[in-house]
C-alpha atoms as a PDB file:
ATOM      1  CA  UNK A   1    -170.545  32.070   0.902  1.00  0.00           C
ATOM      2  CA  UNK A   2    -169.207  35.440   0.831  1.00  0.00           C
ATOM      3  CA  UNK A   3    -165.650  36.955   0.752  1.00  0.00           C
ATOM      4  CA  UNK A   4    -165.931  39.456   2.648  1.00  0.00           C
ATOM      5  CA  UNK A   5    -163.007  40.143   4.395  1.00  0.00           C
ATOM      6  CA  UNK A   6    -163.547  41.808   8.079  1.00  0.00           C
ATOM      7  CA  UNK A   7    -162.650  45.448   9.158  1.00  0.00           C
ATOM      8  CA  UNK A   8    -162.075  47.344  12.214  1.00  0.00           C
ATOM      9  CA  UNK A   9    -162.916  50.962  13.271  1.00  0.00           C
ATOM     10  CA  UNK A  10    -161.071  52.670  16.455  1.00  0.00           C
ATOM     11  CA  UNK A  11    -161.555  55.879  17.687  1.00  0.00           C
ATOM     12  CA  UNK A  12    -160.007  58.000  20.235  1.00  0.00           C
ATOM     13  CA  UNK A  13    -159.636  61.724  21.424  1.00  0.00           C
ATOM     14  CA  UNK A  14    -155.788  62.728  21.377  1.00  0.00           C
ATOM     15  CA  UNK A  15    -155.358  65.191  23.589  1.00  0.00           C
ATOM     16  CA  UNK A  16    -153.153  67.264  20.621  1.00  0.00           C
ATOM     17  CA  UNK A  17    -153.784  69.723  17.937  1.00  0.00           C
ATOM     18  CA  UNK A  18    -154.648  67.714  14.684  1.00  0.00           C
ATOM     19  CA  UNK A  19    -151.040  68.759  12.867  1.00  0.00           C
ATOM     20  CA  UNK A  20    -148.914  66.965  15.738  1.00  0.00           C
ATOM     21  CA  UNK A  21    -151.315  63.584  15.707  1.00  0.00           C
ATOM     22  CA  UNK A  22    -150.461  64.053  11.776  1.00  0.00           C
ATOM     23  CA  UNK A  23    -146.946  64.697  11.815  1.00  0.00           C
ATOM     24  CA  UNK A  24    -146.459  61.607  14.489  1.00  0.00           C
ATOM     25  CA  UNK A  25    -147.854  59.148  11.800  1.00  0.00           C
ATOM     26  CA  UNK A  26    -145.763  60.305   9.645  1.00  0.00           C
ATOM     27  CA  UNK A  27    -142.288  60.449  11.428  1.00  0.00           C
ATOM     28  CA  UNK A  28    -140.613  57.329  11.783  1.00  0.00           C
ATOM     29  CA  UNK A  29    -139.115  57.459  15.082  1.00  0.00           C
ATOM     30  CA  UNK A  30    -142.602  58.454  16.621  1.00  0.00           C
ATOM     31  CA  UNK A  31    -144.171  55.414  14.616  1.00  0.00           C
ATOM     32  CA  UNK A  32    -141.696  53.104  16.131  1.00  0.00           C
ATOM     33  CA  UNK A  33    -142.503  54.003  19.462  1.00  0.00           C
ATOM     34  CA  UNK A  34    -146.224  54.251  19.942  1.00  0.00           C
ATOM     35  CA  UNK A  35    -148.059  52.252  16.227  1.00  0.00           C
ATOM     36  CA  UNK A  36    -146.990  48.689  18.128  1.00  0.00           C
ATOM     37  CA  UNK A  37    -149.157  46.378  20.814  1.00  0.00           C
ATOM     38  CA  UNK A  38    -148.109  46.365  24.200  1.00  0.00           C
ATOM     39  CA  UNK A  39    -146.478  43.034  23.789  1.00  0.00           C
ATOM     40  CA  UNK A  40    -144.180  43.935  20.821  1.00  0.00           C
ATOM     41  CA  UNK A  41    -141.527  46.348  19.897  1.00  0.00           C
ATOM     42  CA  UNK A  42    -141.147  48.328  16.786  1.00  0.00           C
ATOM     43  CA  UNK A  43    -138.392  48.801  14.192  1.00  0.00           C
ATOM     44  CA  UNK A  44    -138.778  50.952  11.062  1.00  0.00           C
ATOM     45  CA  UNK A  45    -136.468  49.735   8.269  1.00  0.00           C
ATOM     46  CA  UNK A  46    -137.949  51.955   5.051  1.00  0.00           C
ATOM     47  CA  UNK A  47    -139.917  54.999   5.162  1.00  0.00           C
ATOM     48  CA  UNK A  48    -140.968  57.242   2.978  1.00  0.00           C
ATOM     49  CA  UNK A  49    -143.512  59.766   3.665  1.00  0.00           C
ATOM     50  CA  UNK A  50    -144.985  61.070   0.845  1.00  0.00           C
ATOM     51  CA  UNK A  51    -148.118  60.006  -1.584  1.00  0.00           C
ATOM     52  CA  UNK A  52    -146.884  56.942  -3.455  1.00  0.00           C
ATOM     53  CA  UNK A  53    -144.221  56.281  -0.687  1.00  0.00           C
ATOM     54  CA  UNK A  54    -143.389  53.119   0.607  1.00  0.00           C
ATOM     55  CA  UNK A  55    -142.189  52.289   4.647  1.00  0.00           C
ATOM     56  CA  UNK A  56    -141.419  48.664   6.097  1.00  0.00           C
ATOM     57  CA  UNK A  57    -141.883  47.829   9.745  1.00  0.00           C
ATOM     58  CA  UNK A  58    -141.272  44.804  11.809  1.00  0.00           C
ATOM     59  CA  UNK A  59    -142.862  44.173  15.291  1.00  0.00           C
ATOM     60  CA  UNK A  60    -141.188  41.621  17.347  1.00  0.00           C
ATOM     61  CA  UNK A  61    -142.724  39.975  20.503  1.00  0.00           C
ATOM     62  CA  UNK A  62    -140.813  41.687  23.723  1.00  0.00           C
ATOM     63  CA  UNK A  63    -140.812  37.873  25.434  1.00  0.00           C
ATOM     64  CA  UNK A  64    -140.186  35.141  22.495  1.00  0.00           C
ATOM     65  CA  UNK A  65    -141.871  32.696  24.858  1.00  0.00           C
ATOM     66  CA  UNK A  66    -145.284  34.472  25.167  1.00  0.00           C
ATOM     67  CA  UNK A  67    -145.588  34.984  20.940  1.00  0.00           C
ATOM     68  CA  UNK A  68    -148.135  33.139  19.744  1.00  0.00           C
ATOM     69  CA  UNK A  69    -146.036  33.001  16.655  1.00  0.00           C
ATOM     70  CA  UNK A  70    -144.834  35.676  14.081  1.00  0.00           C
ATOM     71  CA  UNK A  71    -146.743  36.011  10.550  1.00  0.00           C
ATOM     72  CA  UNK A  72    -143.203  36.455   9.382  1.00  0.00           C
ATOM     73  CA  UNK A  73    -141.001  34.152  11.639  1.00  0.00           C
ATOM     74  CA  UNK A  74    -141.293  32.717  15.051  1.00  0.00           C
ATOM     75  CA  UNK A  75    -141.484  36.058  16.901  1.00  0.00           C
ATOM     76  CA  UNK A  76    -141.642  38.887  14.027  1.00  0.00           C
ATOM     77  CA  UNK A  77    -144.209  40.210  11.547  1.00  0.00           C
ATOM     78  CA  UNK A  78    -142.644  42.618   8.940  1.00  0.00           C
ATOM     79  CA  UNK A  79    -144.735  44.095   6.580  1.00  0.00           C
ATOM     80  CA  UNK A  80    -144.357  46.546   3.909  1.00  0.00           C
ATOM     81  CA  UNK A  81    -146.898  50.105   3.490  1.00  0.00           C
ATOM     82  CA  UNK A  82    -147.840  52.297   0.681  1.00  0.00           C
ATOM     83  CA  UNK A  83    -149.025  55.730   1.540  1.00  0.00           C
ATOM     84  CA  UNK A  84    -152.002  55.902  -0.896  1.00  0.00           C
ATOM     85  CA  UNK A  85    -153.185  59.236   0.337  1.00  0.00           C
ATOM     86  CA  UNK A  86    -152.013  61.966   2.431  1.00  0.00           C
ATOM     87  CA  UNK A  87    -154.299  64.617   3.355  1.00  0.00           C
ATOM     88  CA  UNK A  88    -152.200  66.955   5.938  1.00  0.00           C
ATOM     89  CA  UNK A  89    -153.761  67.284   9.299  1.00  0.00           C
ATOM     90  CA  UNK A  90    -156.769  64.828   7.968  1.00  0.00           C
ATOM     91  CA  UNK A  91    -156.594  62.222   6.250  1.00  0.00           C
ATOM     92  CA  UNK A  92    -153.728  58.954   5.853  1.00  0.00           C
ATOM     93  CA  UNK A  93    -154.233  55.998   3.400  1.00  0.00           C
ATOM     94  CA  UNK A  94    -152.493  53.239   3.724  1.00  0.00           C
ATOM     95  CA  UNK A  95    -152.143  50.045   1.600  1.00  0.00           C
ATOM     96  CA  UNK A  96    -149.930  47.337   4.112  1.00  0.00           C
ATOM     97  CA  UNK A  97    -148.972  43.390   3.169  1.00  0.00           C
ATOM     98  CA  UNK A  98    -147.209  41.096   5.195  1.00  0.00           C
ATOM     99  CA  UNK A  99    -144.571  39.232   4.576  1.00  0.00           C
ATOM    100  CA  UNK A 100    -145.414  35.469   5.126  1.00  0.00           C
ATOM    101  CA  UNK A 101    -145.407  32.611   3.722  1.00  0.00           C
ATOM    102  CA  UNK A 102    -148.588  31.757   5.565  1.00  0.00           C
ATOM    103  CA  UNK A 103    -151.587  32.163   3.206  1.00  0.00           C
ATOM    104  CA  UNK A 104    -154.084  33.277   5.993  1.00  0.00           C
ATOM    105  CA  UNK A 105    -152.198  36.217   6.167  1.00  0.00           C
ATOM    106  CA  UNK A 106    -151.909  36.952   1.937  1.00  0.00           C
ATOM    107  CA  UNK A 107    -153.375  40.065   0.670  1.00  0.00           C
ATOM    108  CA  UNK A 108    -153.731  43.716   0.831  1.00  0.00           C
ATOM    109  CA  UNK A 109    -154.948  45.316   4.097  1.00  0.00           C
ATOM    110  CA  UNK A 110    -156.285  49.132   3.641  1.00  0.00           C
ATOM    111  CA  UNK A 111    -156.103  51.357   6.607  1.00  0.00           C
ATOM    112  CA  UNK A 112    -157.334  54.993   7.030  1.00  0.00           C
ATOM    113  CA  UNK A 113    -156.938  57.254   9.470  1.00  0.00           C
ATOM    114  CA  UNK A 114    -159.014  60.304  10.016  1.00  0.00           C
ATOM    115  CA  UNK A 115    -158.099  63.176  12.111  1.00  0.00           C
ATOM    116  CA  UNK A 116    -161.347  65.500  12.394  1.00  0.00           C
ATOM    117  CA  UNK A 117    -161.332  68.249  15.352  1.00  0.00           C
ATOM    118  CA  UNK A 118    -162.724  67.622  19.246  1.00  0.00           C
ATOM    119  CA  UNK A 119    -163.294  69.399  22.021  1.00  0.00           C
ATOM    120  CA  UNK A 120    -160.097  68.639  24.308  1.00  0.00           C
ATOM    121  CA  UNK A 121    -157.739  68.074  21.104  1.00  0.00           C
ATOM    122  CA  UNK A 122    -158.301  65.800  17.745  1.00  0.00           C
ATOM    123  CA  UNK A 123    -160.558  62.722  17.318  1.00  0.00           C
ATOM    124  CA  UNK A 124    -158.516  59.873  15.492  1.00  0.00           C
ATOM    125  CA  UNK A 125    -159.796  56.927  13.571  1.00  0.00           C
ATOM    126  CA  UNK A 126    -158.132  54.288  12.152  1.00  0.00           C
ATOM    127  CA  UNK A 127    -160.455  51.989   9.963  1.00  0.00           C
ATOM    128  CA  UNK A 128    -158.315  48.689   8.953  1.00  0.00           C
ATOM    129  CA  UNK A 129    -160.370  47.173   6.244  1.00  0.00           C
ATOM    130  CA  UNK A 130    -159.940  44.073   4.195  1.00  0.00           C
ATOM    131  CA  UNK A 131    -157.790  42.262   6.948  1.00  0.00           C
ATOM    132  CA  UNK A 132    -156.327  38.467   5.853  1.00  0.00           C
ATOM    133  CA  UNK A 133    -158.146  35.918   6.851  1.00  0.00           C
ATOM    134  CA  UNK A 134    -155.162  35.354   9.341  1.00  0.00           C
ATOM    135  CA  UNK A 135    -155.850  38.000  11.785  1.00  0.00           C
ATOM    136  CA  UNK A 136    -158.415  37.888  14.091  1.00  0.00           C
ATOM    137  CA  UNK A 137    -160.939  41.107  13.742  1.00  0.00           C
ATOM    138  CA  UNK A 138    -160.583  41.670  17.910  1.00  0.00           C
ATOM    139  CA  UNK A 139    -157.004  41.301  18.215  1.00  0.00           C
ATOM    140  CA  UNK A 140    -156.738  43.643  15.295  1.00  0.00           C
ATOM    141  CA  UNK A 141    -158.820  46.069  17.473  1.00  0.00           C
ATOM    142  CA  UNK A 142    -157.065  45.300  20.340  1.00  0.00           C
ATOM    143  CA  UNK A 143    -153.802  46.257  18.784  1.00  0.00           C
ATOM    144  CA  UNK A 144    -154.879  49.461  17.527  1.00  0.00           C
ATOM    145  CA  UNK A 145    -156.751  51.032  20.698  1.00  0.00           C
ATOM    146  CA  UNK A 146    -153.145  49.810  22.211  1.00  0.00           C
ATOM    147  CA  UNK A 147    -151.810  52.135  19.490  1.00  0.00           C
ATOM    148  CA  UNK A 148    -153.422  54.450  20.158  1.00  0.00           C
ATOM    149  CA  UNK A 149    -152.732  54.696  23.830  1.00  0.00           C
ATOM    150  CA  UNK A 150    -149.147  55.064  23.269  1.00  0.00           C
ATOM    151  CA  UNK A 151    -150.151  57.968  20.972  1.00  0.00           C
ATOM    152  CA  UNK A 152    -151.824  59.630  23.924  1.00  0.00           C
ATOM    153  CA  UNK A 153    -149.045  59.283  26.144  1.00  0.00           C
ATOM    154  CA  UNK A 154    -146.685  60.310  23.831  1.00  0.00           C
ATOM    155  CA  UNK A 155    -147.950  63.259  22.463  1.00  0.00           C
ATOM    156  CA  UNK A 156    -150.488  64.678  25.513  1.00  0.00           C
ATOM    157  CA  UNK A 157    -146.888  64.615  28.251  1.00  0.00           C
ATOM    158  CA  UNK A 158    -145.322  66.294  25.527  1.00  0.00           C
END
């Protein structure tokens, strides 16, 4: 049986110049607002953007009744992020853990996300790789192509 853990690969065209989608991963307060699902809100508590830096995040469910249950409590995941690589306008790396006590949800997740140049503005990719065991590989997707919604609406109205 293999161990393969599952990834996930979303794309979308940001209707921005490649050095705003950049600088809006990297800025707390944007992060807060638009790297969450629809259901959940965001809250920064660490960040520190630079190679080798470390941020911590917690996403809480907006209705407590509708959570399906937190990875960290009953309504919250927190986890913690290391910024691997930074490759200004191009390339993030990003090494993320949760905190839980839950073991389906143990272990280093590595996402990457590529900014490369489009047509109507940039083309951004976020590849989540080595996911725990916890997380399904469609809700994962689902989350991020949320994501990156609220990216579009928050940079492309300005």
């Amino acid at each position: 049986m293999s161990m393969t853990r599952a990834s996930t690969n979303v794309s979308r065209i940001i209707k921005a110049p490649r050095k705003a989608v950049y600088k809006a991963c990297l800025d707390p307060g944007a992060l807060a607002k638009w790297r969450v699902p629809d259901n959940m809100t965001a809250q920064v508590h660490v960040f520190e953007a630079r190679e080798g830096g470390t941020y911590r995040m917690s996403l809480t469910y907006r209705d407590p009744q509708q959570s399906p249950g937190g990875k960290t409590s009953e309504d919250t995941d927190t986890f913690r992020g290391r910024f691997v690589e930074l490759v200004p306008d191009e390339k993030i790396v990003e090494a993320i853990e949760f905190e839980s006590h839950e073991p389906g949800f143990a272990g280093q997740m590595k996402m990457t996300t590529r900014l490369a140049d489009a047509e109507d503005g940039t083309d951004v990719t976020i590849l989540c790789e080595n996911l725990p065991a916890g997380i399904r590989p469609e809700d994962n997707e689902t989350g991020t192509r949320q994501s990156l919604q609220k990216l579009a609406a928050l940079l492309e109205t300005g």
